[in-house]
C-alpha atoms as a PDB file:
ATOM      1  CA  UNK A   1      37.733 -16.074   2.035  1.00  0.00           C
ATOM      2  CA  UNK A   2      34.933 -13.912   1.721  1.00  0.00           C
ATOM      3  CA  UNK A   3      32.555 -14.061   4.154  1.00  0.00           C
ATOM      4  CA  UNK A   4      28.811 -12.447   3.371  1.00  0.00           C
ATOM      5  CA  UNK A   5      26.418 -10.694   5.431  1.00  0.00           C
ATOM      6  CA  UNK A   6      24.050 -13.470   6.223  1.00  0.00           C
ATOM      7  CA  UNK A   7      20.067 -11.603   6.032  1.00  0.00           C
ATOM      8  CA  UNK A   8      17.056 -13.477   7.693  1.00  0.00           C
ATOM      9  CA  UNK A   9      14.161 -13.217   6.059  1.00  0.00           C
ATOM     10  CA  UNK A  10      15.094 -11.659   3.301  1.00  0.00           C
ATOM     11  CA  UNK A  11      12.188 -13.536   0.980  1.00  0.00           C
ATOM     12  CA  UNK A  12       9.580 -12.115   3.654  1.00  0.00           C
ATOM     13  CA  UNK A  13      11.038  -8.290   2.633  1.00  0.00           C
ATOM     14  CA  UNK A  14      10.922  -8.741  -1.225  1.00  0.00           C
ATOM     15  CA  UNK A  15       7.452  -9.966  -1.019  1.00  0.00           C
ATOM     16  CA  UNK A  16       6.371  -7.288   1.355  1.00  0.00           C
ATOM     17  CA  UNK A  17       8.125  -4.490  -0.858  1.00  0.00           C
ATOM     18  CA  UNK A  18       6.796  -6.269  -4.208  1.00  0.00           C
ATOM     19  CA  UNK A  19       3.112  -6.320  -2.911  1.00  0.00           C
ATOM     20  CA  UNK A  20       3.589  -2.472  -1.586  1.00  0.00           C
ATOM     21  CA  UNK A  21       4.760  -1.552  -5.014  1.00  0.00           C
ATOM     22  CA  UNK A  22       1.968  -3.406  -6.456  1.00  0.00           C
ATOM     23  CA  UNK A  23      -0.730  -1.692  -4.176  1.00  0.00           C
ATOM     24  CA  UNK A  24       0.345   1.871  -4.483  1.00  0.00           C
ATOM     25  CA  UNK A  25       0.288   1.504  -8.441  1.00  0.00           C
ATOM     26  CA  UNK A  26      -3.072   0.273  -7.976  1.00  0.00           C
ATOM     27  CA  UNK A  27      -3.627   3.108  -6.072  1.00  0.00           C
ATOM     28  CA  UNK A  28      -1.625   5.713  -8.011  1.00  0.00           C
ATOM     29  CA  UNK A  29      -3.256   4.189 -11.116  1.00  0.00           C
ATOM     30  CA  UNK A  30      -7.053   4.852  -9.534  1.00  0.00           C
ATOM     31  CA  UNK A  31      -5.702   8.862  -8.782  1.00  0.00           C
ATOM     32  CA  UNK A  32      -4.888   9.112 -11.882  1.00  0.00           C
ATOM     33  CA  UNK A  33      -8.076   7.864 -13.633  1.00  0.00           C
ATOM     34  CA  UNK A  34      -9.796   9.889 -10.979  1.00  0.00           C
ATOM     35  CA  UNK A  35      -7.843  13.345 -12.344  1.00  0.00           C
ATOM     36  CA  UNK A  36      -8.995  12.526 -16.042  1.00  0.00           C
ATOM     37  CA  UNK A  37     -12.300  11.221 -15.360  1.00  0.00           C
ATOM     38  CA  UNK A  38     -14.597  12.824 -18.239  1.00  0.00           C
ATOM     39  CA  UNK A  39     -17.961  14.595 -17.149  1.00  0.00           C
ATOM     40  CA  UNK A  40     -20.421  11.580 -17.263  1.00  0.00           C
ATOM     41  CA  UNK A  41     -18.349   9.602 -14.982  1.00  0.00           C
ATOM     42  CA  UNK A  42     -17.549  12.669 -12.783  1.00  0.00           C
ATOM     43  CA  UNK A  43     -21.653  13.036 -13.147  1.00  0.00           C
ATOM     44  CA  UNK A  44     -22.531   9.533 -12.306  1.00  0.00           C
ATOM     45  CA  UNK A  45     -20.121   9.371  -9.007  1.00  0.00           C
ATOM     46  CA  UNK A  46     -20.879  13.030  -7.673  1.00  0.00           C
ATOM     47  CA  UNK A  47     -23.820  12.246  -4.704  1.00  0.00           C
ATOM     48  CA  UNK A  48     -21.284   8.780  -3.694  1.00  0.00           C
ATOM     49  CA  UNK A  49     -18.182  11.249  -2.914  1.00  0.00           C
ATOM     50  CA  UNK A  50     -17.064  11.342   0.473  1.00  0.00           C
ATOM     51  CA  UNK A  51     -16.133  14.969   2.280  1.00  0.00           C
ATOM     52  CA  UNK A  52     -15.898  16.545  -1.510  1.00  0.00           C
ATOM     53  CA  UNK A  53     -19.467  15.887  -3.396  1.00  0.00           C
ATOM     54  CA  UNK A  54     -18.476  18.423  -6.278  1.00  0.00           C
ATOM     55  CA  UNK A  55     -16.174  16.488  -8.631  1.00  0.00           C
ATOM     56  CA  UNK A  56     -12.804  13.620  -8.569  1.00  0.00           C
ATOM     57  CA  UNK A  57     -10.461  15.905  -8.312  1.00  0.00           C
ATOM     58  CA  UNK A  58     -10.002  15.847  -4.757  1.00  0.00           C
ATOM     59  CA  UNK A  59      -9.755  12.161  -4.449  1.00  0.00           C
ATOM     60  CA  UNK A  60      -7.849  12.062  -7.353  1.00  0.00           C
ATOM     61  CA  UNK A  61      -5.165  14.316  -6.222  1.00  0.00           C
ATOM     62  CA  UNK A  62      -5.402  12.313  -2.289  1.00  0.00           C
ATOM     63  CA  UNK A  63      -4.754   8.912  -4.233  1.00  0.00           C
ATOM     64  CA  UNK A  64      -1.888  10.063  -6.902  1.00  0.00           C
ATOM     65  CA  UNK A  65       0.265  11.249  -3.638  1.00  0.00           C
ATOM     66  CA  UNK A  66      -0.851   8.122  -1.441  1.00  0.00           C
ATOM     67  CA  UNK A  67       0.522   5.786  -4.131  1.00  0.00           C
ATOM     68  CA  UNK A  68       3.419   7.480  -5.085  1.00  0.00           C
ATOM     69  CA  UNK A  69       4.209   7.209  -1.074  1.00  0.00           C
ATOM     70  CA  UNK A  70       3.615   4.066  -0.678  1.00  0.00           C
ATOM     71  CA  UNK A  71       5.936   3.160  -3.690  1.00  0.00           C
ATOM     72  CA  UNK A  72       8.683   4.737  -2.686  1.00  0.00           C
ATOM     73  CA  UNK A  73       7.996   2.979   0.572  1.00  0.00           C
ATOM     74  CA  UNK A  74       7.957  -0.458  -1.558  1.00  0.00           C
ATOM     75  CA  UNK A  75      11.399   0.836  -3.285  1.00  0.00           C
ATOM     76  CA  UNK A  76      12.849   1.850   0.125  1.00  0.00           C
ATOM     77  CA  UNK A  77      12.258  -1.350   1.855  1.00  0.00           C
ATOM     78  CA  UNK A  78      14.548  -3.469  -0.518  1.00  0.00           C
ATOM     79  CA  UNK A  79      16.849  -1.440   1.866  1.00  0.00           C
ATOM     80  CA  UNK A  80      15.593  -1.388   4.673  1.00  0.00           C
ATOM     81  CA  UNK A  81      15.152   2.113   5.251  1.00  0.00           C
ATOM     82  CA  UNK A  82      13.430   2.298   8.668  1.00  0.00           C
ATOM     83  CA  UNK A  83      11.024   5.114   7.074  1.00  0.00           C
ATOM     84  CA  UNK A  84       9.732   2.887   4.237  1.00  0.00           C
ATOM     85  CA  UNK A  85       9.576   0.206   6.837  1.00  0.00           C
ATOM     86  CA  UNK A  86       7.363   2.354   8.811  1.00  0.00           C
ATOM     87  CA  UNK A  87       5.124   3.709   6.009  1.00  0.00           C
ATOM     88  CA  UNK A  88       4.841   0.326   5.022  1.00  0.00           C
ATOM     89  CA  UNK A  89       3.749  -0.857   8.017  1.00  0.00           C
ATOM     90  CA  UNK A  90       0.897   1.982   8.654  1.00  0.00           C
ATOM     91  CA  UNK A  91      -0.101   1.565   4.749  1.00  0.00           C
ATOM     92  CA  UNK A  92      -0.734  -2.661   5.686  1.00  0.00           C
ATOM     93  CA  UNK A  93      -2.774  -1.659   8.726  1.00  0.00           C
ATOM     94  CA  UNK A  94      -5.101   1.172   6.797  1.00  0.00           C
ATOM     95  CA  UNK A  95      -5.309  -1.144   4.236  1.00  0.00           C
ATOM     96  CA  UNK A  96      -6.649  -4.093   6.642  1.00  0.00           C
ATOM     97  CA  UNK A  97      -8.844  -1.444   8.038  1.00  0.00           C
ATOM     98  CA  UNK A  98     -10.170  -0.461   4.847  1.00  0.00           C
ATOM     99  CA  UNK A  99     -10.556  -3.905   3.690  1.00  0.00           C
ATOM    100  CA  UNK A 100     -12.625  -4.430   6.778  1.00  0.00           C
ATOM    101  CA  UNK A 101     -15.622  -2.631   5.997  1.00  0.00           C
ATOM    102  CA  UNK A 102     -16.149  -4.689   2.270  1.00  0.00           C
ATOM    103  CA  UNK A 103     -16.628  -7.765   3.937  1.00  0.00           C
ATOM    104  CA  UNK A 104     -20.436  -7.250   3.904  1.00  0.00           C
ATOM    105  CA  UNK A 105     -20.679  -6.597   0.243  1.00  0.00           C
ATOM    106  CA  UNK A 106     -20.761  -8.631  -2.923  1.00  0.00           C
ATOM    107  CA  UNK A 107     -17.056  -7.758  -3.052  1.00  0.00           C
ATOM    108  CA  UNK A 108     -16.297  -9.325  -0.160  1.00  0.00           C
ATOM    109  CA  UNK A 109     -13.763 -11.993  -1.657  1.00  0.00           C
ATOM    110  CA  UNK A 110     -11.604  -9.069  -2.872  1.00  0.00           C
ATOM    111  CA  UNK A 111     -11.772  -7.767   0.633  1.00  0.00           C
ATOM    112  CA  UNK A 112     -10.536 -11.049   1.679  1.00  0.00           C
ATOM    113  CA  UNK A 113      -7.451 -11.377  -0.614  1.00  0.00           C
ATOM    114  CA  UNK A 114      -6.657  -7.750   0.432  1.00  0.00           C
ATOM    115  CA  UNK A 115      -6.971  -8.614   4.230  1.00  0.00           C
ATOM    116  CA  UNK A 116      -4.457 -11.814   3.523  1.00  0.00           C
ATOM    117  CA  UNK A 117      -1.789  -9.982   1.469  1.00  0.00           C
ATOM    118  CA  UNK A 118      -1.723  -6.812   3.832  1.00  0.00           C
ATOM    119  CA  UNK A 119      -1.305  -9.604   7.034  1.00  0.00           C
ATOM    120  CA  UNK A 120       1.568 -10.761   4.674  1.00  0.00           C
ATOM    121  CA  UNK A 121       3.146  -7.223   4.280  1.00  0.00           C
ATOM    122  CA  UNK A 122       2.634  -6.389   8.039  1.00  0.00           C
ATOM    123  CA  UNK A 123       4.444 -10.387   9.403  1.00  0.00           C
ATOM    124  CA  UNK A 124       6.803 -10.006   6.630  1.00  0.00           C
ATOM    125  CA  UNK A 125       8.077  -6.078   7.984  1.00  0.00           C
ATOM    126  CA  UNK A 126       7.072  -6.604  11.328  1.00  0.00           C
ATOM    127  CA  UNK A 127       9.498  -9.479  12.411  1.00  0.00           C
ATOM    128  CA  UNK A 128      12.024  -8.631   9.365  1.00  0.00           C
ATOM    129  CA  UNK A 129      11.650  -5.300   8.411  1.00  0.00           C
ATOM    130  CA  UNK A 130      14.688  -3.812  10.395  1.00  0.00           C
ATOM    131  CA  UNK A 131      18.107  -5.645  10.755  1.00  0.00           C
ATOM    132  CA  UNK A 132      19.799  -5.931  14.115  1.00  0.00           C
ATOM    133  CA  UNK A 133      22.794  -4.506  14.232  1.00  0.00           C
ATOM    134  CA  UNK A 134      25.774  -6.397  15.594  1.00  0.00           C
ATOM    135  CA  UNK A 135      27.267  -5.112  18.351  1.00  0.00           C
ATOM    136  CA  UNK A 136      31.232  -4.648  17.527  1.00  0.00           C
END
């Protein structure tokens, strides 16, 4: 008889790695646009950039890496990997925090959904994220 390694919560953990995988393309997506913004749009944004005022490229290159971590940190959690389980867990909390300061604007019902689906990612790695390991 074969017996199988029973895993609890293991719906929570392919949610939580789905939505990371989903957020860091987002984000990898934005770096990218960022990188090959033409002239008018790097123009039109210049006097709005934070810490680097004289074109994308900076953000561009910060958001590329940022979502390529946090997809591997999506990929790794299907595993379990403590790592991805940690970068997943800081990535929910900056994201909250982020999230945070749009409540005040018109966009404040994507700030919303963001705030829901990162409290998802955090309960969903924070109580499952890690097995325990049976002591033999």
């Amino acid at each position: 008889m074969s017996h199988r390694p029973e895993h609890r919560g293991t719906g929570w953990i392919v949610v939580s790695a789905i939505l990371l995988i989903l957020a860091g393309g987002n984000i990898l997506i934005n770096g990218l646009f960022a990188l090959h913004a033409n002239v008018a749009i790097d123009n039109n944004v210049k006097a709005t950039l934070l810490f680097s005022g004289n074109n994308l490229n900076t953000w561009g290159w910060i958001y590329t890496i940022v979502g390529a971590v946090i997809i591997i940190a999506g990929l790794g959690v299907f595993i379990r990997a403590p790592w991805a389980v940690a970068t997943g867990l800081f990535a929910a909390f900056v994201g909250i925090v982020m999230a945070f300061f749009w409540l005040f604007t018109p966009y404040y019902a994507d700030a919303v959904i963001s705030i829901v689906l990162c409290g998802v990612v955090i309960h969903g790695l924070g109580r499952y994220g890690v097995e325990e390991r049976a002591s033999a």
